[in-house]
Protein backbone atom coordinates (compact mmCIF):
# COMPACT_ATOMS: atom_id res chain seq x y z
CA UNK A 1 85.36 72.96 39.66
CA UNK A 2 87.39 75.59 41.27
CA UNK A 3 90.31 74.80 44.09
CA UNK A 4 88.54 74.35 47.31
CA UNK A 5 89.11 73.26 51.06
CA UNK A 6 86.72 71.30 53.07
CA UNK A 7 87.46 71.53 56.87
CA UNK A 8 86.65 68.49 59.09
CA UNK A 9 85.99 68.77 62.06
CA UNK A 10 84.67 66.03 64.96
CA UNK A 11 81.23 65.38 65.90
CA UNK A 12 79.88 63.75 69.03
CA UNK A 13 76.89 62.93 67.68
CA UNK A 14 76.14 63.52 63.76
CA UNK A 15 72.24 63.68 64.66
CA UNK A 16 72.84 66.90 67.10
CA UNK A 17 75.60 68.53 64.99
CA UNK A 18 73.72 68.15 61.86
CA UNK A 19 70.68 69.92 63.62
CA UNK A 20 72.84 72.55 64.92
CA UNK A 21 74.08 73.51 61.67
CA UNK A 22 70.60 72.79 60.07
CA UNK A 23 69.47 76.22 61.50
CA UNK A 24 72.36 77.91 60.25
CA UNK A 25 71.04 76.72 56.72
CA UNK A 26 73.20 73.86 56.13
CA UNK A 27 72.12 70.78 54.66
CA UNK A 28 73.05 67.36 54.44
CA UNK A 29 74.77 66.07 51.95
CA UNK A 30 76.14 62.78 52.93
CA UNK A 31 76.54 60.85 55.74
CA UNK A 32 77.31 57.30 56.97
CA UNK A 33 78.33 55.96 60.39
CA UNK A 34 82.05 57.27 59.78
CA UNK A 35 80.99 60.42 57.67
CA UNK A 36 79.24 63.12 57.37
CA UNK A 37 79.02 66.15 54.64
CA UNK A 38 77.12 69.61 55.73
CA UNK A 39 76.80 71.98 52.64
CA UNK A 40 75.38 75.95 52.80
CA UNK A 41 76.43 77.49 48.80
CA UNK A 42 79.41 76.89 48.73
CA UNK A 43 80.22 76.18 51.80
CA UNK A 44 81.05 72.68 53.02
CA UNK A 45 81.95 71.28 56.05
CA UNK A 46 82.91 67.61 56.70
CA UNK A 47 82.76 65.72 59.97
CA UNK A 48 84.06 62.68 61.57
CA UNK A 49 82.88 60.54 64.77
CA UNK A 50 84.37 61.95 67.60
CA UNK A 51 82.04 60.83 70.31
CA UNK A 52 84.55 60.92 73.13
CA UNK A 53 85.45 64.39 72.99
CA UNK A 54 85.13 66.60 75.82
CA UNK A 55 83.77 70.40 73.62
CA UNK A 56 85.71 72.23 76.69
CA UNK A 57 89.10 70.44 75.44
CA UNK A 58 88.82 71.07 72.18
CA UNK A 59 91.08 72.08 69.90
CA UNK A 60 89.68 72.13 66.33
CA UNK A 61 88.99 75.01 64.32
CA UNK A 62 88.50 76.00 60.72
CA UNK A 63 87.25 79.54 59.17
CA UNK A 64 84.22 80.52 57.22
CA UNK A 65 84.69 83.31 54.72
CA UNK A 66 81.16 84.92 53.85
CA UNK A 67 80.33 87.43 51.48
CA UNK A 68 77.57 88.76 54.16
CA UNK A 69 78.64 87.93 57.60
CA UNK A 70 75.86 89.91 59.10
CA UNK A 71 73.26 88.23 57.13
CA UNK A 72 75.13 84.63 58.52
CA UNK A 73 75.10 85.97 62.12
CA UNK A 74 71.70 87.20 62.00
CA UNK A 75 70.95 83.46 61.00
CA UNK A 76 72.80 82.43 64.13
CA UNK A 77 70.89 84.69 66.50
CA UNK A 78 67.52 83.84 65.24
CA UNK A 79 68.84 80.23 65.93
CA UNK A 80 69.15 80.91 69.32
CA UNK A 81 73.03 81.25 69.69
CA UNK A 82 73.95 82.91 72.14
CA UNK A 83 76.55 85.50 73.08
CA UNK A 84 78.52 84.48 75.77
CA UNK A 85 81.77 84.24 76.94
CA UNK A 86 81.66 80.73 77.98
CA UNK A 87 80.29 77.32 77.30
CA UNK A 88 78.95 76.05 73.70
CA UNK A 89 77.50 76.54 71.55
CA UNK A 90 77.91 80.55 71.96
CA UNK A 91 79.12 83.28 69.34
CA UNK A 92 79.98 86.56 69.37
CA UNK A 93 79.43 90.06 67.79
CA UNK A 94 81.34 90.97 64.70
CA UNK A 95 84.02 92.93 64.64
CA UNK A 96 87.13 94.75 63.15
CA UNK A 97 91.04 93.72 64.74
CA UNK A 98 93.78 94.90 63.94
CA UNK A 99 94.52 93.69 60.99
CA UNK A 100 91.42 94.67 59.70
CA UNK A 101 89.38 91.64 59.17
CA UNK A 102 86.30 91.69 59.77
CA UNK A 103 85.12 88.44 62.01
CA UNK A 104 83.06 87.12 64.78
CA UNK A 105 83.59 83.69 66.39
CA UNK A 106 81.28 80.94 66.63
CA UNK A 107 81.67 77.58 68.84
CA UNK A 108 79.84 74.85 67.70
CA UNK A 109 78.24 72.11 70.28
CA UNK A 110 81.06 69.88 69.80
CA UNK A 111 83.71 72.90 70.97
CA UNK A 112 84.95 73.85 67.57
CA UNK A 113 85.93 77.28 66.75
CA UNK A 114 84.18 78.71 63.70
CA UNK A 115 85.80 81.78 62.56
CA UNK A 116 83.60 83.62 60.35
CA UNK A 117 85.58 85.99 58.79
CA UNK A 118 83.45 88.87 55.87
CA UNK A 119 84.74 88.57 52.52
């Protein structure tokens, strides 16, 4: 197996986060009551119990790099994410900064930033 990073991130609830990121075509893996594996490919995310975070407070992040990040926000939209400046979950458009990445952003219902960044 190659080098790899698995983000973790909180979850208030592993039942609504796992559903969230069910229609973004993960699947479960694993999970316990202290752990929980989401997989999409290659992607992987990992979560822990969090259940007294407040999403508006929080600070976790972790990035996404996708070989078709139009395909994954497509996904997103047809999900019923939507675009919004405030509250979560909400994502944006994709787009080119500066440094010329191309990304959108994604906040998950537990406040997490997703950056999804194209390959």
């Amino acid at each position: 197996m190659a080098d790899h990073a698995t983000p973790n991130l909180p979850a208030i609830d592993f039942e609504a986060t796992s559903q969230f990121y069910q229609k973004l075509g993960f699947e479960q893996g694993w999970r316990d009551d202290g752990w929980m594996i989401l997989t999409r490919g290659s992607l992987m995310l990992e979560f822990f119990p969090h259940p007294e975070l407040a999403p508006g407070e929080s600070w976790f992040s972790c990035c996404l790099r996708l070989d078709d990040l139009d395909a994954f926000h497509a996904i997103a939209r047809a999900a019923g994410i939507p675009d919004q400046c405030w509250g979560w979950p909400r994502m944006d458009e994709p787009r080119v900064e500066e440094s010329g990445i191309r990304i959108a952003y994604l906040v998950d219902p537990n406040g997490s930033l997703i950056r999804l960044i194209q390959n």
